[in-house]
Protein backbone atom coordinates (compact mmCIF):
# COMPACT_ATOMS: atom_id res chain seq x y z
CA UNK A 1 22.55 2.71 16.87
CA UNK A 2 19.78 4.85 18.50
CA UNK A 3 16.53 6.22 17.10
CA UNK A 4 18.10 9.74 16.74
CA UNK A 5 20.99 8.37 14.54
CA UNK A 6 18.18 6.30 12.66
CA UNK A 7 16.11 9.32 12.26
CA UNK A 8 19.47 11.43 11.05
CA UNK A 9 20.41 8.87 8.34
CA UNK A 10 17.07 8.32 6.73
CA UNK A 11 16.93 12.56 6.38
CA UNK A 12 20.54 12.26 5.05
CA UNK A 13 19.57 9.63 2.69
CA UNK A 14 16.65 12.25 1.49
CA UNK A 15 18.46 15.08 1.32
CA UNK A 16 21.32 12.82 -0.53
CA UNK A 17 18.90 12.40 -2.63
CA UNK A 18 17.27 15.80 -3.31
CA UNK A 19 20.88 17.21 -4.31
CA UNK A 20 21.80 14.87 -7.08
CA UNK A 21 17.89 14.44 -8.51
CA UNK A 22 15.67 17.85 -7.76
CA UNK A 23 13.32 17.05 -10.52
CA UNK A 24 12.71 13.34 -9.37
CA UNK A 25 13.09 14.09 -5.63
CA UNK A 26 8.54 13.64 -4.85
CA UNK A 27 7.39 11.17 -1.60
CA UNK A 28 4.64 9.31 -2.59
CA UNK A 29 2.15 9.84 -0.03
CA UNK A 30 -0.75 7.94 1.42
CA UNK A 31 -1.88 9.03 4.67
CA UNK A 32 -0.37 5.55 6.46
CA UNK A 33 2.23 5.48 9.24
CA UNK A 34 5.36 5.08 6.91
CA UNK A 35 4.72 7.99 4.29
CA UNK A 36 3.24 10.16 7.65
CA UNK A 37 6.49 9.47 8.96
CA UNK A 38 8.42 10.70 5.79
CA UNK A 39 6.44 13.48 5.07
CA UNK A 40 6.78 14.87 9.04
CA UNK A 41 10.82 14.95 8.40
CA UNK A 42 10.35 16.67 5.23
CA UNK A 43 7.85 19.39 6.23
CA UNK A 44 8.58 19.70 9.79
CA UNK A 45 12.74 18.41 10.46
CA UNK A 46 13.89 19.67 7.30
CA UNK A 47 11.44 22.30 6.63
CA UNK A 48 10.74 21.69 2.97
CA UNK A 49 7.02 23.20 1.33
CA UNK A 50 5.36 21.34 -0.88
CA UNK A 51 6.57 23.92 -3.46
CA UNK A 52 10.23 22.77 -2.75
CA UNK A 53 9.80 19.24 -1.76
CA UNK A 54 6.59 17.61 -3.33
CA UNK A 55 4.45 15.15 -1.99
CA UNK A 56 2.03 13.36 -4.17
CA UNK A 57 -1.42 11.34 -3.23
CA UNK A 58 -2.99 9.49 -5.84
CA UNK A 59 -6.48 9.70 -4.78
CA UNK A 60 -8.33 6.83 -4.84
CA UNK A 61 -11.57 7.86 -2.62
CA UNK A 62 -11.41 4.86 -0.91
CA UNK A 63 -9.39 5.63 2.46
CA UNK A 64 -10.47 4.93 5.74
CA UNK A 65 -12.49 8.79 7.08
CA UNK A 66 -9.40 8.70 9.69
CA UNK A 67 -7.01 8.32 6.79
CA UNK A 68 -8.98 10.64 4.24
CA UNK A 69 -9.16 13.83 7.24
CA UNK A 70 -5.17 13.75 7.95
CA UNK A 71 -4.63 13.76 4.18
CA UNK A 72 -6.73 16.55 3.82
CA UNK A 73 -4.60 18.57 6.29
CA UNK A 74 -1.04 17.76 5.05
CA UNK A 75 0.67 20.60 2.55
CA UNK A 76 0.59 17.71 -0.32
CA UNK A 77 -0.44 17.47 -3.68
CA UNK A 78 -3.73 15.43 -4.39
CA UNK A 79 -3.95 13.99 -7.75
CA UNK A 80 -6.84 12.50 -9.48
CA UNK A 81 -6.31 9.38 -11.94
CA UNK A 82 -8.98 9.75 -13.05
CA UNK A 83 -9.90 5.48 -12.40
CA UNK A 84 -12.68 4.98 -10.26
CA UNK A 85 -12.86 1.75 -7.99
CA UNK A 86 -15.66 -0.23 -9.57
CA UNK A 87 -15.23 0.02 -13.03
CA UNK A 88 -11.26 -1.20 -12.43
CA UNK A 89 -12.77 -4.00 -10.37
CA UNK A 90 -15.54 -4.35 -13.38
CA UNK A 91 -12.70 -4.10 -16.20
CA UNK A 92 -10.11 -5.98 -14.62
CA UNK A 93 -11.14 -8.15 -11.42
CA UNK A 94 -11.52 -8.38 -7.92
CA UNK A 95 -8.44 -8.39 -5.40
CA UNK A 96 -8.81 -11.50 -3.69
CA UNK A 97 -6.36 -13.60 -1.49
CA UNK A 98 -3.43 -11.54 -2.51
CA UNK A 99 -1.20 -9.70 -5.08
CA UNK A 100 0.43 -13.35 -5.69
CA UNK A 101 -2.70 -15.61 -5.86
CA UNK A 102 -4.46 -13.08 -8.21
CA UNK A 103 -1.33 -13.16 -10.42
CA UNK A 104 -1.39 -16.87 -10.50
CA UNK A 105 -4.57 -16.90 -11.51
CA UNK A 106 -4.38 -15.20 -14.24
CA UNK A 107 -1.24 -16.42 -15.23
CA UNK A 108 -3.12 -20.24 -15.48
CA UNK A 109 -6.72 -18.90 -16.01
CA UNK A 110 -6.41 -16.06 -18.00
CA UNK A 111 -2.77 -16.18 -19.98
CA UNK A 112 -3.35 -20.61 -20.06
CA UNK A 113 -0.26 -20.84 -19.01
CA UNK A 114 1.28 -23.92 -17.67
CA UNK A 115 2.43 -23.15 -13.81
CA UNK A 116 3.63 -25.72 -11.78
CA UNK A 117 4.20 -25.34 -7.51
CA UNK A 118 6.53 -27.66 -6.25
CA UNK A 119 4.67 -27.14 -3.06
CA UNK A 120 1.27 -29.27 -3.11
CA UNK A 121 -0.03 -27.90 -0.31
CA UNK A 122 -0.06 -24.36 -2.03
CA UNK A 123 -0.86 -25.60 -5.35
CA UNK A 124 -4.28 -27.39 -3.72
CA UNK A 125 -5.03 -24.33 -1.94
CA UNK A 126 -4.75 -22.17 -4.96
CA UNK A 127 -7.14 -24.47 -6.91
CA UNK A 128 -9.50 -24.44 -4.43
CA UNK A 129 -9.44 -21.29 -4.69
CA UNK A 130 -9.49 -20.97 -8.42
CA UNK A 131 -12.46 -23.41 -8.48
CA UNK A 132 -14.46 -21.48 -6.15
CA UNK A 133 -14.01 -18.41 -7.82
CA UNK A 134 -14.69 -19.63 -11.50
CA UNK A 135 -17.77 -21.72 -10.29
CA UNK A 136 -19.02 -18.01 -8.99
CA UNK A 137 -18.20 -16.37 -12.44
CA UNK A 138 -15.76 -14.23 -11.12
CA UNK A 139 -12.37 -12.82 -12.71
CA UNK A 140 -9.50 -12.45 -10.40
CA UNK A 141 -6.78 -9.49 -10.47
CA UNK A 142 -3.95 -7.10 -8.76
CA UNK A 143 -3.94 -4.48 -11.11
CA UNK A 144 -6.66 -2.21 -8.87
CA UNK A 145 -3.06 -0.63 -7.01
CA UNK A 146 -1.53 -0.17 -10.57
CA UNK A 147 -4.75 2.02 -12.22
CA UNK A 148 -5.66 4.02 -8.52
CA UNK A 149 -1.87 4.77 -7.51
CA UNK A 150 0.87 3.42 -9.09
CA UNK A 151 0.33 4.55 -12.54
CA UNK A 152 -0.78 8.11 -11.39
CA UNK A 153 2.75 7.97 -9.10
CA UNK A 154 4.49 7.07 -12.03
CA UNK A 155 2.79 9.81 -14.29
CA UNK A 156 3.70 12.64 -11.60
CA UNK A 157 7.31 11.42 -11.95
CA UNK A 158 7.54 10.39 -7.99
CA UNK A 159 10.22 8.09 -6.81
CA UNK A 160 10.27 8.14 -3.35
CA UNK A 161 7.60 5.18 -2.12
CA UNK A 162 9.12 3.56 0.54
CA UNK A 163 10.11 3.50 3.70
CA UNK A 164 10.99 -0.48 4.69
CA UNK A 165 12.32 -3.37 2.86
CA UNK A 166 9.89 -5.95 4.10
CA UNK A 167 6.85 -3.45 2.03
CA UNK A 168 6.22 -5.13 -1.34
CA UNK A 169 4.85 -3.64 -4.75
CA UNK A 170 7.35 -1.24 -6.82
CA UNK A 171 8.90 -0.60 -2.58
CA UNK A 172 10.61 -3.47 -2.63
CA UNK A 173 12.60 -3.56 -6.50
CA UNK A 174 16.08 -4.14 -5.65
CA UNK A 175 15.38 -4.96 -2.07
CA UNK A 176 18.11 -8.19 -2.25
CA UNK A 177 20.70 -5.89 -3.50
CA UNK A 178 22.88 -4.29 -0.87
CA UNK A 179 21.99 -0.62 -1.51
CA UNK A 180 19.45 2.00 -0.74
CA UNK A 181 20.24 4.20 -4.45
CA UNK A 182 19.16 1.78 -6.64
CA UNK A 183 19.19 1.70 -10.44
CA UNK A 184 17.55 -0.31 -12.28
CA UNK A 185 16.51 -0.78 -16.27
CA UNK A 186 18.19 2.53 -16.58
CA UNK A 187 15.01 4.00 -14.45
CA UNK A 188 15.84 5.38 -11.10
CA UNK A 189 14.12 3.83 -7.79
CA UNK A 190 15.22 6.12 -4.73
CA UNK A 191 14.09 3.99 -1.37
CA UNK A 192 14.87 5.76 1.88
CA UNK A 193 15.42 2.47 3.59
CA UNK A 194 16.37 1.61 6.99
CA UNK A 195 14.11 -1.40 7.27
CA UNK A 196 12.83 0.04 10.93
CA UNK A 197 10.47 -2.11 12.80
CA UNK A 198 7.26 -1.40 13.72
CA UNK A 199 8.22 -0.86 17.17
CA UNK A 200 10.88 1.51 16.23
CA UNK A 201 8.51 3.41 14.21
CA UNK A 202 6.22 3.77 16.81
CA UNK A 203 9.36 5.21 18.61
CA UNK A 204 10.00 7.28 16.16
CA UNK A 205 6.27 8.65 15.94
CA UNK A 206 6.59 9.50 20.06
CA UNK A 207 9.85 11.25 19.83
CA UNK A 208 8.87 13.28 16.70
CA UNK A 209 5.40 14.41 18.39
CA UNK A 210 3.49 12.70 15.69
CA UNK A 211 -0.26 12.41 16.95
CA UNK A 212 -1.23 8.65 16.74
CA UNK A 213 -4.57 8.07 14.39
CA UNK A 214 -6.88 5.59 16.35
CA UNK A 215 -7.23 3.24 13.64
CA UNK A 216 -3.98 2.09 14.54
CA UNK A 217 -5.18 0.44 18.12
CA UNK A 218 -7.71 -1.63 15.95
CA UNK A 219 -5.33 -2.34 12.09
CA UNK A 220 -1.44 -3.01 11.54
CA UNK A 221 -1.77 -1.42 8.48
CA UNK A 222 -5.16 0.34 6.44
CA UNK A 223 -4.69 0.25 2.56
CA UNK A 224 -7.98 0.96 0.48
CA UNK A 225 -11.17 0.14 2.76
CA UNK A 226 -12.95 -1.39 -0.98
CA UNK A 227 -10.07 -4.43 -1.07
CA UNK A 228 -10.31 -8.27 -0.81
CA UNK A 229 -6.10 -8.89 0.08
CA UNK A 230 -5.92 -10.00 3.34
CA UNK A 231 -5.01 -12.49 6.08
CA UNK A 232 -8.46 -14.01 7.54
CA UNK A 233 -7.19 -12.19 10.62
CA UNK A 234 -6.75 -8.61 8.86
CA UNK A 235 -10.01 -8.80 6.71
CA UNK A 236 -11.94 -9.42 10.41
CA UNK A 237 -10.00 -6.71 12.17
CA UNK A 238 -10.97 -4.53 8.99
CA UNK A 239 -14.99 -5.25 9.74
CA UNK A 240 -15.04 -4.86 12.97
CA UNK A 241 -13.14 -1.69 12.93
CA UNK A 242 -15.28 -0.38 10.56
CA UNK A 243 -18.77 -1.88 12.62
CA UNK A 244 -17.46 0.46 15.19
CA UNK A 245 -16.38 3.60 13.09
CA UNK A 246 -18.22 3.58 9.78
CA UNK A 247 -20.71 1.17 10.05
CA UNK A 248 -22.68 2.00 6.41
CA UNK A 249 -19.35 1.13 4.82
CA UNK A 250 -18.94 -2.05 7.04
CA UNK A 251 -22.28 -3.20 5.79
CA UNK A 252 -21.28 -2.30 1.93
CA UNK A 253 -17.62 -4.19 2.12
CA UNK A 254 -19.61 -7.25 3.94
CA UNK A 255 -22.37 -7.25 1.57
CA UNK A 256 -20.43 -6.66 -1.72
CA UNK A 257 -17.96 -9.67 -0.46
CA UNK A 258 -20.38 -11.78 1.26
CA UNK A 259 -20.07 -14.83 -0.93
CA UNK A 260 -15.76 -14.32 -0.71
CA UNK A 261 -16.19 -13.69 3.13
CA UNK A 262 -18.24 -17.05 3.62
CA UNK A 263 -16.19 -19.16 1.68
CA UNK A 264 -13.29 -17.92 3.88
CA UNK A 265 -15.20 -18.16 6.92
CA UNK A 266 -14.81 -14.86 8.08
CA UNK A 267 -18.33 -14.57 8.12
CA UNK A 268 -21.34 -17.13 8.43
């Protein structure tokens, strides 16, 4: 199958869509390659407003400047949660590691409960971790995403907020099942999935006429600029990019994680 037949079906699949659910059919939007990709084949292939064909961003005021200036020129809706950054991060804890590391620790450090990994290499690494952390007084979480987007997503009734099966979060519920209309808990997911590859997006992006942003020759993916989750090789891609392109913020991120950063090794 080409990219033009890929291209067809995943407008099919939102047009599919649209038909049977009008109130529900809104593309959660965030300025990154895959909802920029969406959001192109609404507005531009199938010529949808925003008045017929919604698209929602949860603002979170902490996008990369490339990020925040194509937002700012799409015909979206921008939505305010209300949440700001810091006080979720004083509240509720810092994103550290990952989505799955902060939810074990709170699962064992915050909820006591007893959980055991089979794997010892993971369970050592997680208590080093965990030891580190609680020896610097700090509390652990995951639920930044849920106050700043998902919550304001789920308040402005949108459903599309996918684009590929590997993504994780509320993108990937159902993703072992065999089918891209999913139902589940009697609440309705709709994922316009093809599970494209990066390459193939890039394709995609080419073929469409979709200007390329530049953080893209420097990040994979962007996310919030204010967040902790992160390979040891992302996090240092996400400094130096920022050294280069917003250096005040570079020097906030590496001075509000320094002691995370160090113990990491990203920086000395």
């Amino acid at each position: 199958m080409n990219i033009n037949q890929k291209i067809d079906i995943i407008c099919e699949r939102i047009e599919g869509f649209r038909l049977h659910n009008p109130k529900l059919a809104r593309l959660s939007y965030s300025g990154g390659r895959d909802s920029h990709l969406l959001l192109h084949l609404i507005r531009k292939t199938m010529g949808y407003s925003n008045e017929q064909f919604p698209a929602i961003y949860a603002d979170t005021r902490n996008e990369f400047a490339e990020i925040r200036r194509r937002i700012k020129e799409q015909d979206i809706t921008i939505v305010d949660g209300g949440y700001r950054l810091f006080k979720v991060f004083e509240t509720e804890g810092l994103p550290l590691w990952s989505k799955l590391f902060s939810k074990y620790y709170n699962d064992v450090y915050v909820k006591h409960w007893n959980v055991r990994y089979t794997n010892e290499r993971i369970k050592e690494d997680y208590e080093n971790r965990c030891k580190w952390a609680n020896s610097c007084g700090l509390c652990l979480s995951d639920k930044c995403c849920k106050f700043l987007k998902e919550d304001v997503l789920n308040k402005n009734k949108t459903r599309i907020v996918g684009l590929r099966k590997e993504e994780g979060g509320r993108r990937a519920f159902g993703a072992s099942k065999n089918y891209d209309f999913c139902v589940k808990n009697s609440k309705v997911l709709f994922k316009p999935i093809f599970d494209i590859t990066t390459s193939e997006l890039a394709l995609m992006e080419k073929m469409l006429a979709i200007k390329p942003l530049n953080i893209y020759n420097y990040l994979d993916r962007t996310g919030c600029v204010m967040c902790g989750f992160g390979s040891k090789k992302q996090l240092a891609e996400k400094i130096n990019y920022l050294r280069w392109y917003e250096p005040a913020r570079a020097e906030f991120y590496m001075k509000y994680f320094s002691e995370y950063l160090k113990f990491r090794r990203i920086m000395y």
